[in-house]
C-alpha atoms as a PDB file:
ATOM      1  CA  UNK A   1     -26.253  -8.312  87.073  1.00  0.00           C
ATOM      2  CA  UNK A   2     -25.305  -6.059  84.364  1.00  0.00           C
ATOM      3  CA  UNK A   3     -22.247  -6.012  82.967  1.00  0.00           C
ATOM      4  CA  UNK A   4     -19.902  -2.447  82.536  1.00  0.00           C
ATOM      5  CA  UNK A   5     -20.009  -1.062  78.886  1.00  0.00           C
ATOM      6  CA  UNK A   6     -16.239  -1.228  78.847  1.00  0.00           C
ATOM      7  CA  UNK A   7     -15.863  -4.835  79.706  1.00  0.00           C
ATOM      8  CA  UNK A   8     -18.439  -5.173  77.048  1.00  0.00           C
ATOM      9  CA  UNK A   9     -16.390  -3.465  74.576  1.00  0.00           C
ATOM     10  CA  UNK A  10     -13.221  -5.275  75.552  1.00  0.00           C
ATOM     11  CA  UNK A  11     -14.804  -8.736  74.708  1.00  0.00           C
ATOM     12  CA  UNK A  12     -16.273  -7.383  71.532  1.00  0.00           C
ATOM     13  CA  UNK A  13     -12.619  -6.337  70.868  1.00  0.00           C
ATOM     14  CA  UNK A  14     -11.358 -10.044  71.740  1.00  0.00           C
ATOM     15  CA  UNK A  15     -14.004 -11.896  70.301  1.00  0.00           C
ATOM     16  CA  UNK A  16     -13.598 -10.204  66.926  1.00  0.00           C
ATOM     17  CA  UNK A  17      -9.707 -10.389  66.700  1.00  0.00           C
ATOM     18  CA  UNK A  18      -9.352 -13.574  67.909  1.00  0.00           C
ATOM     19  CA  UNK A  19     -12.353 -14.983  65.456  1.00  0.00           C
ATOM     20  CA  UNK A  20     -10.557 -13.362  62.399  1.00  0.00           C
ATOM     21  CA  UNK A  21      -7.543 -14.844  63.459  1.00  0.00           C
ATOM     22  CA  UNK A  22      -8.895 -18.496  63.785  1.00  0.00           C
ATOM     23  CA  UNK A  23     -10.924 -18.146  60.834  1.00  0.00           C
ATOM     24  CA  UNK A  24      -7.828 -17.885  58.710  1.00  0.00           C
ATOM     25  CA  UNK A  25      -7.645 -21.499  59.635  1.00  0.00           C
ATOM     26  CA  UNK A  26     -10.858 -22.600  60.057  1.00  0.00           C
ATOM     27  CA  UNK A  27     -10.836 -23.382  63.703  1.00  0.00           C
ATOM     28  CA  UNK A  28     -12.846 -22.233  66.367  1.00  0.00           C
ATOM     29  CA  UNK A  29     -11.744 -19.396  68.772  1.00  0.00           C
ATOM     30  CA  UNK A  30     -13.124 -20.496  71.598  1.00  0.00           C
ATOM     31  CA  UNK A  31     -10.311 -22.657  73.098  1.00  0.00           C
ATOM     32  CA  UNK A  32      -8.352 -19.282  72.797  1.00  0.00           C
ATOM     33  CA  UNK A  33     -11.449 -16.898  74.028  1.00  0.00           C
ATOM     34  CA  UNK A  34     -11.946 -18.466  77.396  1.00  0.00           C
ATOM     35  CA  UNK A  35      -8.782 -17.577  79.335  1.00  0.00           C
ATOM     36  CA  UNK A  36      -8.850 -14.076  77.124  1.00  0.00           C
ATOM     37  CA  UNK A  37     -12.340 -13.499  78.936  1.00  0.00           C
ATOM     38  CA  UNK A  38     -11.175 -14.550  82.303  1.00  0.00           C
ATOM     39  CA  UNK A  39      -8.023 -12.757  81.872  1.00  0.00           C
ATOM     40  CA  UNK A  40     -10.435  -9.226  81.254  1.00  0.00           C
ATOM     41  CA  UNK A  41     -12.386 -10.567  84.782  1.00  0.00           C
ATOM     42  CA  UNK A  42     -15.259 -12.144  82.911  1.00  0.00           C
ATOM     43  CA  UNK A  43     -16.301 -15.033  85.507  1.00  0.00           C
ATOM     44  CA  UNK A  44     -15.095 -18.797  83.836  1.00  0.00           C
ATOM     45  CA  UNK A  45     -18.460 -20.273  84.390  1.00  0.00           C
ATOM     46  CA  UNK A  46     -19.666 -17.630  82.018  1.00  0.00           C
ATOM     47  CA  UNK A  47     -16.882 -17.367  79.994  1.00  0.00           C
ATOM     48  CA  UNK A  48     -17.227 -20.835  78.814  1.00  0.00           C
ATOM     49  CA  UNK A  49     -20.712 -20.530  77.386  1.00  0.00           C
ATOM     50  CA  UNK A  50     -19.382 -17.317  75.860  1.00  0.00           C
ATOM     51  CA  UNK A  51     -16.693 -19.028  74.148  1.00  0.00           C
ATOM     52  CA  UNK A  52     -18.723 -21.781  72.529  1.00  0.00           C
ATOM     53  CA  UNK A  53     -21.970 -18.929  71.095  1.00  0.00           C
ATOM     54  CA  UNK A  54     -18.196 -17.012  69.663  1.00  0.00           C
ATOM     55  CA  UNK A  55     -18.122 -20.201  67.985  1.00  0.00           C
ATOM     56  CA  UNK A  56     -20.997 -20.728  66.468  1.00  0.00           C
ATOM     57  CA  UNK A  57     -21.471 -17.167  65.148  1.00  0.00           C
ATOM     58  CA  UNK A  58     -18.051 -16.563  63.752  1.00  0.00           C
ATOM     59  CA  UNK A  59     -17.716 -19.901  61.978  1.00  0.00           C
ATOM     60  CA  UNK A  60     -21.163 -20.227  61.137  1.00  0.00           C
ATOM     61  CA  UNK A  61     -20.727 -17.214  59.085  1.00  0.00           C
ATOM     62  CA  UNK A  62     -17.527 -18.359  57.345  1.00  0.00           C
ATOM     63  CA  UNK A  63     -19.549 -21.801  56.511  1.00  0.00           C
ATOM     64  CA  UNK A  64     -22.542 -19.442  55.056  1.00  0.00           C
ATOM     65  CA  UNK A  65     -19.954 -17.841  52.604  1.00  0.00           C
ATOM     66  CA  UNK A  66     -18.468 -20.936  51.751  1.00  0.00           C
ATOM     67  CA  UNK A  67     -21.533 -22.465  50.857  1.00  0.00           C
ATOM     68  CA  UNK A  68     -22.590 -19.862  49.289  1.00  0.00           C
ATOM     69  CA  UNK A  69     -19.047 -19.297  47.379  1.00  0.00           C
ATOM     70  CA  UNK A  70     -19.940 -23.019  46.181  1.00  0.00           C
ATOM     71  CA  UNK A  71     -16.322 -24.134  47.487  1.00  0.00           C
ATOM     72  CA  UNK A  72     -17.881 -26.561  49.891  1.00  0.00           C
ATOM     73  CA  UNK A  73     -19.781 -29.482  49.522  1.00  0.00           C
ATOM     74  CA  UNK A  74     -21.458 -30.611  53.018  1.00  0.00           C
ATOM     75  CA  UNK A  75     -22.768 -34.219  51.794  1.00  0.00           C
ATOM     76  CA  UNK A  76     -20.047 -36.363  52.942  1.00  0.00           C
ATOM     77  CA  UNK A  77     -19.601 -34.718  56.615  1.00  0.00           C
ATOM     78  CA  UNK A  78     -22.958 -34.993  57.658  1.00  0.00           C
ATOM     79  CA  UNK A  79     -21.890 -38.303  59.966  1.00  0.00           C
ATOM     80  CA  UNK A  80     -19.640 -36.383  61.433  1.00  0.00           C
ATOM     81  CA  UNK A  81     -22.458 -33.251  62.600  1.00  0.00           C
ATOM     82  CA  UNK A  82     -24.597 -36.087  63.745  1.00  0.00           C
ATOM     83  CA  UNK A  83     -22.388 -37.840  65.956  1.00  0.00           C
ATOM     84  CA  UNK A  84     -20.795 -34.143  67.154  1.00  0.00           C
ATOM     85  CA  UNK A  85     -24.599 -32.972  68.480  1.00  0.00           C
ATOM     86  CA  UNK A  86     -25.113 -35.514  71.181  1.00  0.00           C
ATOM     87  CA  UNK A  87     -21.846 -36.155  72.013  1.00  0.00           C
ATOM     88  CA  UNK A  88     -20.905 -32.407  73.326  1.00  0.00           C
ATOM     89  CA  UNK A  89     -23.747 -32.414  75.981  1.00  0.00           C
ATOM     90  CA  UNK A  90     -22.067 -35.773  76.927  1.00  0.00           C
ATOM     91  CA  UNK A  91     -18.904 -34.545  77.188  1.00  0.00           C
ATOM     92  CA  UNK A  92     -19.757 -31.505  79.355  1.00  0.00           C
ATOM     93  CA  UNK A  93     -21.888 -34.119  81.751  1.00  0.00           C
ATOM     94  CA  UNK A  94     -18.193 -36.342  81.773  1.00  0.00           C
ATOM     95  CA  UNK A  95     -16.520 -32.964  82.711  1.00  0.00           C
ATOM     96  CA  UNK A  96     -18.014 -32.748  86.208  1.00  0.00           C
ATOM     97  CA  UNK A  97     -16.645 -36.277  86.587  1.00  0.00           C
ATOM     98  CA  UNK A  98     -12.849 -35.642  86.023  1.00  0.00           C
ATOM     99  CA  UNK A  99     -10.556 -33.021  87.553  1.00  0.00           C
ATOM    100  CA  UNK A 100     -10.600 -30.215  85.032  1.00  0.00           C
ATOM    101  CA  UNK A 101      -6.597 -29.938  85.225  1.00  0.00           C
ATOM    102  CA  UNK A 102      -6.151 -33.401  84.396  1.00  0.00           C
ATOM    103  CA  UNK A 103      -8.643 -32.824  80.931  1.00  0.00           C
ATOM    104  CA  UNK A 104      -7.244 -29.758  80.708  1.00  0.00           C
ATOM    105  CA  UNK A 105      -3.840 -30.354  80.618  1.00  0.00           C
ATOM    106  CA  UNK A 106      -3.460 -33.586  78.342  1.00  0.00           C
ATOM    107  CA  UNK A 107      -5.497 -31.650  75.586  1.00  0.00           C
ATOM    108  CA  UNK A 108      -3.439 -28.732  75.707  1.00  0.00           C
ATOM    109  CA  UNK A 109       0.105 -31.038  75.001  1.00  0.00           C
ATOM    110  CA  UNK A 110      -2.533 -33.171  72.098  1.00  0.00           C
ATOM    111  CA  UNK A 111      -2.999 -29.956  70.593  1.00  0.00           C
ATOM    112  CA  UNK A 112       0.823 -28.312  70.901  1.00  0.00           C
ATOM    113  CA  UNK A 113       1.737 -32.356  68.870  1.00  0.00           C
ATOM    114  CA  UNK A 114      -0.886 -31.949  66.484  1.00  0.00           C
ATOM    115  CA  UNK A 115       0.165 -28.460  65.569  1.00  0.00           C
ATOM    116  CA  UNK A 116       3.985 -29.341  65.248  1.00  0.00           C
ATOM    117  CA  UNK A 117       2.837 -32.373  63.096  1.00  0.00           C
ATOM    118  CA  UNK A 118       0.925 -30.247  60.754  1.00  0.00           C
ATOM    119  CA  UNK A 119       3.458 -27.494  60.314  1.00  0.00           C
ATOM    120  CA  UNK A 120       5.941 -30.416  59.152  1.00  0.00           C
ATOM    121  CA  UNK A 121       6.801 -30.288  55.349  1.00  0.00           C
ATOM    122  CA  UNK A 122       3.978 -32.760  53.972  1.00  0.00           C
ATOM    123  CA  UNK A 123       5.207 -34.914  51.329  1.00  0.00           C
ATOM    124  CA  UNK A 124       4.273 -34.776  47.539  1.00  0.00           C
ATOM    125  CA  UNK A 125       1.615 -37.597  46.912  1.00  0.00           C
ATOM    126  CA  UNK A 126      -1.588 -38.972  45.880  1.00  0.00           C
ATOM    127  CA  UNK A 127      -2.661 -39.017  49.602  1.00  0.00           C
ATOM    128  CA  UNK A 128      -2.927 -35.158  49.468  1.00  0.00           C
ATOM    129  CA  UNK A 129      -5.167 -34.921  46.974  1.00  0.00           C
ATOM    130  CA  UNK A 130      -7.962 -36.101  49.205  1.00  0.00           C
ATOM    131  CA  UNK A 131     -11.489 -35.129  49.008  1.00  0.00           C
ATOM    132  CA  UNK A 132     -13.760 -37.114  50.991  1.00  0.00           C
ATOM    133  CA  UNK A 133     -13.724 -39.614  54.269  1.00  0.00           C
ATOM    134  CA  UNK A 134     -15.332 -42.713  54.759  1.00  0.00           C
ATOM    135  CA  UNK A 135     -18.470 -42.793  56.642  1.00  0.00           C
ATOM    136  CA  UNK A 136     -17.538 -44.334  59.595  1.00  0.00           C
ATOM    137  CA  UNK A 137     -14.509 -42.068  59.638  1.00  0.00           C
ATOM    138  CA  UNK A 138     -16.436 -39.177  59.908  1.00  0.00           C
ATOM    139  CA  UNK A 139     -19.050 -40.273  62.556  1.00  0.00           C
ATOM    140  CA  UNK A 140     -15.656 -41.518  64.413  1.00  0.00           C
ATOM    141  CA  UNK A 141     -14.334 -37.731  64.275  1.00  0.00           C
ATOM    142  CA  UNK A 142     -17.698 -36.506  64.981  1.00  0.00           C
ATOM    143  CA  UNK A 143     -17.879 -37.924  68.393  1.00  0.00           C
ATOM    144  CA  UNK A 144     -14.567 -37.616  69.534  1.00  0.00           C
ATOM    145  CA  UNK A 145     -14.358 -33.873  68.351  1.00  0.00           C
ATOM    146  CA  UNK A 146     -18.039 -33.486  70.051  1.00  0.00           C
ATOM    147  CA  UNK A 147     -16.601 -35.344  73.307  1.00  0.00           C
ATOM    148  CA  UNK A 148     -13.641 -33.155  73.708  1.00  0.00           C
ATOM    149  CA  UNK A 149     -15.717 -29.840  72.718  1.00  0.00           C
ATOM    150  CA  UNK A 150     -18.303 -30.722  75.595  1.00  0.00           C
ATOM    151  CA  UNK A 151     -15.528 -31.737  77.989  1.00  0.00           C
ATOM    152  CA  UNK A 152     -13.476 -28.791  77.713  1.00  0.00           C
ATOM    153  CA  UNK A 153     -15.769 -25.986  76.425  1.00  0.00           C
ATOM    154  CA  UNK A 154     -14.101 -24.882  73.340  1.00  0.00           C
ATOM    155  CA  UNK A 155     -14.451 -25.937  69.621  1.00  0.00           C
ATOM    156  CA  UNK A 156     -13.672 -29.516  68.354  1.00  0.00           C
ATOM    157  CA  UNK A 157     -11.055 -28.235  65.789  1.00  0.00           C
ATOM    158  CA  UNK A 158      -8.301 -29.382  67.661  1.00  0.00           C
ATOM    159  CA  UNK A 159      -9.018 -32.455  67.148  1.00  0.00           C
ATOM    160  CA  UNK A 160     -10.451 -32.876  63.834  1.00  0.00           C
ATOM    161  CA  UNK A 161      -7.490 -30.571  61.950  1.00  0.00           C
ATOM    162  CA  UNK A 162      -4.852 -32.981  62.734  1.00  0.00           C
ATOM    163  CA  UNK A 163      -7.049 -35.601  61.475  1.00  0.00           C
ATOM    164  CA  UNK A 164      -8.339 -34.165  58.460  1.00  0.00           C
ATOM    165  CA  UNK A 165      -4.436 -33.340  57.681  1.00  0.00           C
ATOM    166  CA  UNK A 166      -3.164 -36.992  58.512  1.00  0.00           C
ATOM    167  CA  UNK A 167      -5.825 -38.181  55.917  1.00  0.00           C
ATOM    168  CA  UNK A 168      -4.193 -35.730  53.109  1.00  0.00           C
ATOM    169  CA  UNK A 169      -7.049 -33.386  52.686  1.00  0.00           C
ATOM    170  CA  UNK A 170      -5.810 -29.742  51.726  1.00  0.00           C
ATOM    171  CA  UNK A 171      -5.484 -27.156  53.788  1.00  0.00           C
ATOM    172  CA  UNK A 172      -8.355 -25.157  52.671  1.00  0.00           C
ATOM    173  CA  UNK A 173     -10.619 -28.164  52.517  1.00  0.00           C
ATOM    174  CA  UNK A 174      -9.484 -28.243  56.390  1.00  0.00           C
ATOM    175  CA  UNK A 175     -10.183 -25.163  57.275  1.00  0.00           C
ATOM    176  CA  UNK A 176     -13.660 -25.590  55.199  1.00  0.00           C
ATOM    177  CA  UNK A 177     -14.912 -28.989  56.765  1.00  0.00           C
ATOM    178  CA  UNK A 178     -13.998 -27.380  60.174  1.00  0.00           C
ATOM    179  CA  UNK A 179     -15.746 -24.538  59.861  1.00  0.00           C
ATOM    180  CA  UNK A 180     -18.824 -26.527  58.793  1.00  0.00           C
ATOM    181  CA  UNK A 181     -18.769 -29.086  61.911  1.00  0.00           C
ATOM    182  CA  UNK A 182     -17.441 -27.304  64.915  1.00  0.00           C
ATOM    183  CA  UNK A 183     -20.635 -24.632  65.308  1.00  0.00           C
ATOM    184  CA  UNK A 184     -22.707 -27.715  65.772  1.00  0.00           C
ATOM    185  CA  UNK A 185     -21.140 -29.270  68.542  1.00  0.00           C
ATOM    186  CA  UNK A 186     -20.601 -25.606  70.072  1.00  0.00           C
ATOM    187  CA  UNK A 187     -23.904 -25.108  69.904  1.00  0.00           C
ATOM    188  CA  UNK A 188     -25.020 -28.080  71.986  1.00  0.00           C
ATOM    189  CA  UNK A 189     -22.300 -27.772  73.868  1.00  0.00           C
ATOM    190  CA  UNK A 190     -23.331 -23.836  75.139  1.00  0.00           C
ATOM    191  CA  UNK A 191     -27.003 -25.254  75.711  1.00  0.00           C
ATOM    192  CA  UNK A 192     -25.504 -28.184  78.238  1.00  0.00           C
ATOM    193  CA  UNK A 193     -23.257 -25.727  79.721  1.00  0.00           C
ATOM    194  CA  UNK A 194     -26.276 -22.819  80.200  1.00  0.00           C
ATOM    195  CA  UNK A 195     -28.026 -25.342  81.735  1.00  0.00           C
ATOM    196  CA  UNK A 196     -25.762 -25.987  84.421  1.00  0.00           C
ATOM    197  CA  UNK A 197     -24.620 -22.684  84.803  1.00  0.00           C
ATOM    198  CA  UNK A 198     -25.359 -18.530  84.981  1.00  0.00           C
ATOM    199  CA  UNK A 199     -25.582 -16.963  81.383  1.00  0.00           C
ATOM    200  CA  UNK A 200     -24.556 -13.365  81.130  1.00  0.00           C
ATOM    201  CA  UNK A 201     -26.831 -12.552  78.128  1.00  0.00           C
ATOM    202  CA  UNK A 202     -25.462  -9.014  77.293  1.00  0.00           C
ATOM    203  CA  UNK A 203     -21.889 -10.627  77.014  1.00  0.00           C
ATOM    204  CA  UNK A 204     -23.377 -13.265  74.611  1.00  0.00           C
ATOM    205  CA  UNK A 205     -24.780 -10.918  72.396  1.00  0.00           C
ATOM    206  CA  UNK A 206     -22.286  -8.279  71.953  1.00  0.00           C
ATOM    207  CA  UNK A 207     -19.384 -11.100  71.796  1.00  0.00           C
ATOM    208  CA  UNK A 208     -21.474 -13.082  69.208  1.00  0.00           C
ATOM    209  CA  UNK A 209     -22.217 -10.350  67.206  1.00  0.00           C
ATOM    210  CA  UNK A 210     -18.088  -9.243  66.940  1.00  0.00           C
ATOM    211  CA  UNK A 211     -17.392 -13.221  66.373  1.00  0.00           C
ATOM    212  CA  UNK A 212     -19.854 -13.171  63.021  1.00  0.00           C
ATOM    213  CA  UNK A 213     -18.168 -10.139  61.541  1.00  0.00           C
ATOM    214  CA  UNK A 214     -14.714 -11.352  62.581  1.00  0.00           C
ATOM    215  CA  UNK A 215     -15.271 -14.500  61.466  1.00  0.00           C
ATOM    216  CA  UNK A 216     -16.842 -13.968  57.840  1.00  0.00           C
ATOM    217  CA  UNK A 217     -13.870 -11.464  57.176  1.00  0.00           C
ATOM    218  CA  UNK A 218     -11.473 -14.071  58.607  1.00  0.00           C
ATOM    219  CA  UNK A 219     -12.815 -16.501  56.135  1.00  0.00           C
ATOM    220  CA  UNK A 220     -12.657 -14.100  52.864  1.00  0.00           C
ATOM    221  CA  UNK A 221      -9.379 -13.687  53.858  1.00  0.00           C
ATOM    222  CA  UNK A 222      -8.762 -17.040  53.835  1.00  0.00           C
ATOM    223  CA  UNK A 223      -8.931 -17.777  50.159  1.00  0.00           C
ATOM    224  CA  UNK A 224      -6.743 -15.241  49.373  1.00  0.00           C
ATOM    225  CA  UNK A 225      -4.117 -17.147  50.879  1.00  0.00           C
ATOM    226  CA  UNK A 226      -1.898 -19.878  50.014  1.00  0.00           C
ATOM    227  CA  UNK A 227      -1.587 -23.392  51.120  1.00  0.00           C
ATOM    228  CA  UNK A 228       1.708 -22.844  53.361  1.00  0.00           C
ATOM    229  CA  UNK A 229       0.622 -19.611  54.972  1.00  0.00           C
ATOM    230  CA  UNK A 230      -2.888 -21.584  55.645  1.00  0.00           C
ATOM    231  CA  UNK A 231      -1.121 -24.854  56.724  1.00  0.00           C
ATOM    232  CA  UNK A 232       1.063 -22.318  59.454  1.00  0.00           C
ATOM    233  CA  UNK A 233      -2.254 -20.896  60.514  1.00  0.00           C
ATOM    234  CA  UNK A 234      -3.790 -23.744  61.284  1.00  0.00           C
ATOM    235  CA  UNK A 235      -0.473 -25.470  63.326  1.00  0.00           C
ATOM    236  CA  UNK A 236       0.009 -21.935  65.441  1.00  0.00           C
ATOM    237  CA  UNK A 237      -3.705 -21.604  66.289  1.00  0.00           C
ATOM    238  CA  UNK A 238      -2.948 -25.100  67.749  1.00  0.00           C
ATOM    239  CA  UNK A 239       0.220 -24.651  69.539  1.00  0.00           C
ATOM    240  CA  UNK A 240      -0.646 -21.096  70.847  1.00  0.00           C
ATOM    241  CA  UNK A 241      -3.913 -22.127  72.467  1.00  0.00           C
ATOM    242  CA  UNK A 242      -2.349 -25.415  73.687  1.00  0.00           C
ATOM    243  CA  UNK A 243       0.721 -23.058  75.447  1.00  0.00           C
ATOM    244  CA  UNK A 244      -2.330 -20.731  76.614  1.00  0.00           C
ATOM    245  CA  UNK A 245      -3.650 -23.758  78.211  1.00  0.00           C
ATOM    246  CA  UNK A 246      -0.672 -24.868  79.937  1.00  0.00           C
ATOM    247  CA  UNK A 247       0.485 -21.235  81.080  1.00  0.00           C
ATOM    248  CA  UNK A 248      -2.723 -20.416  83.055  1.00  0.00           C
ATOM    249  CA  UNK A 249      -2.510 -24.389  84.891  1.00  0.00           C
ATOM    250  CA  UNK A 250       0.892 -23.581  85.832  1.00  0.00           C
ATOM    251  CA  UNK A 251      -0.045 -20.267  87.246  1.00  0.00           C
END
């Protein structure tokens, strides 16, 4: 079925905006994405897929120019890609076990918590000067961020941001490490979910191609800056996609 060219252009429009926006925080914009699509009348079993490829593209790009920018150093986090990549798959299978309003609705009020947590004052210490995580640490991130990425179809940055900032890492480094991890689990989380459902190609393609542009300007944006305005990114990308949530289950 082919899709209208101004529904295309609206989710171009979306996918950009809202992949700049998240970038600025290094999170994902697919938990935000998927009831944008739906709201425009994309269809939610294609919307989901959608959502995740957004992913990929937008903060694959921003981890390109961070690597490239030699601010990030992707040795210690590898644990935590591994464990993400078979995990999201599992997570999507687990979703067809549960009620969807029940997964739905407990992330949401995990993520609306972890934001007000992180917009909190943090406190001057040693502990925020951190730079690494233990191996088993990451791998333990890795699958729970893969787990809830599968199960819900968005990105696993809601889940590894609060972490990440309970551990003291800086809010760049955050934003960094995030954007490094979460286009692996989205990845293998759109294949699972293609698999079980329709794939509107012409959507993917013109909403992954807005994500990577969004995304990489997001990102340059980013470093420009500081660590406050960054830490109230990251706590309203959480709280507004958590209220998002919440608003279309009560509807």
């Amino acid at each position: 079925m082919r899709v209208p060219h101004m529904l295309l252009m609206t989710v171009a429009a979306l996918a950009f905006a809202l992949s700049f926006f998240f970038a600025l925080g290094g999170v994902g914009s697919a938990v935000a994405l998927v009831p944008a699509l739906m709201a425009v009348g994309v269809p939610p079993i294609t919307a989901r897929p959608v959502a995740l490829l957004v992913n990929v593209a937008s903060l694959g790009g921003a981890t390109v120019h961070n690597l490239r920018s030699g601010q990030l150093k992707p040795g210690p986090w590898w644990p935590l890609i591994a464990c993400s990549l078979p995990a999201a798959p599992i997570g999507a299978w687990i979703s067809t076990q549960i009620p969807q309003t029940i997964l739905q609705g407990a992330f949401a009020c995990f993520m609306i918590l972890s934001g007000l947590v992180i917009v909190r004052p943090a406190r001057q210490s040693a502990k925020q000067t951190a730079d690494t995580c233990p191996p088993a640490g990451s791998a333990l991130l890795g699958s729970v961020s893969g787990l809830i990425s599968g199960m819900l179809g968005v990105g696993g940055g809601g889940v590894i941001v609060p972490a990440l900032h309970g551990m003291g890492f800086r809010a760049q480094q955050i934003a960094m490490v995030t954007a490094l991890s979460v286009p692996f689990s989205s990845l293998t989380g759109f294949l699972a979910y293609t698999a079980m459902g329709s794939l509107s190609l012409e959507t993917c393609a013109v909403a992954s191609v807005a994500a990577l542009g969004g995304g990489i300007l997001g990102t340059r944006a980013m470093h420009r800056i500081d660590q406050k305005r960054i830490r109230m990114v990251l706590a309203l990308s959480l709280m507004v996609s958590g209220l998002r949530i919440l608003w279309k289950l009560a509807g």
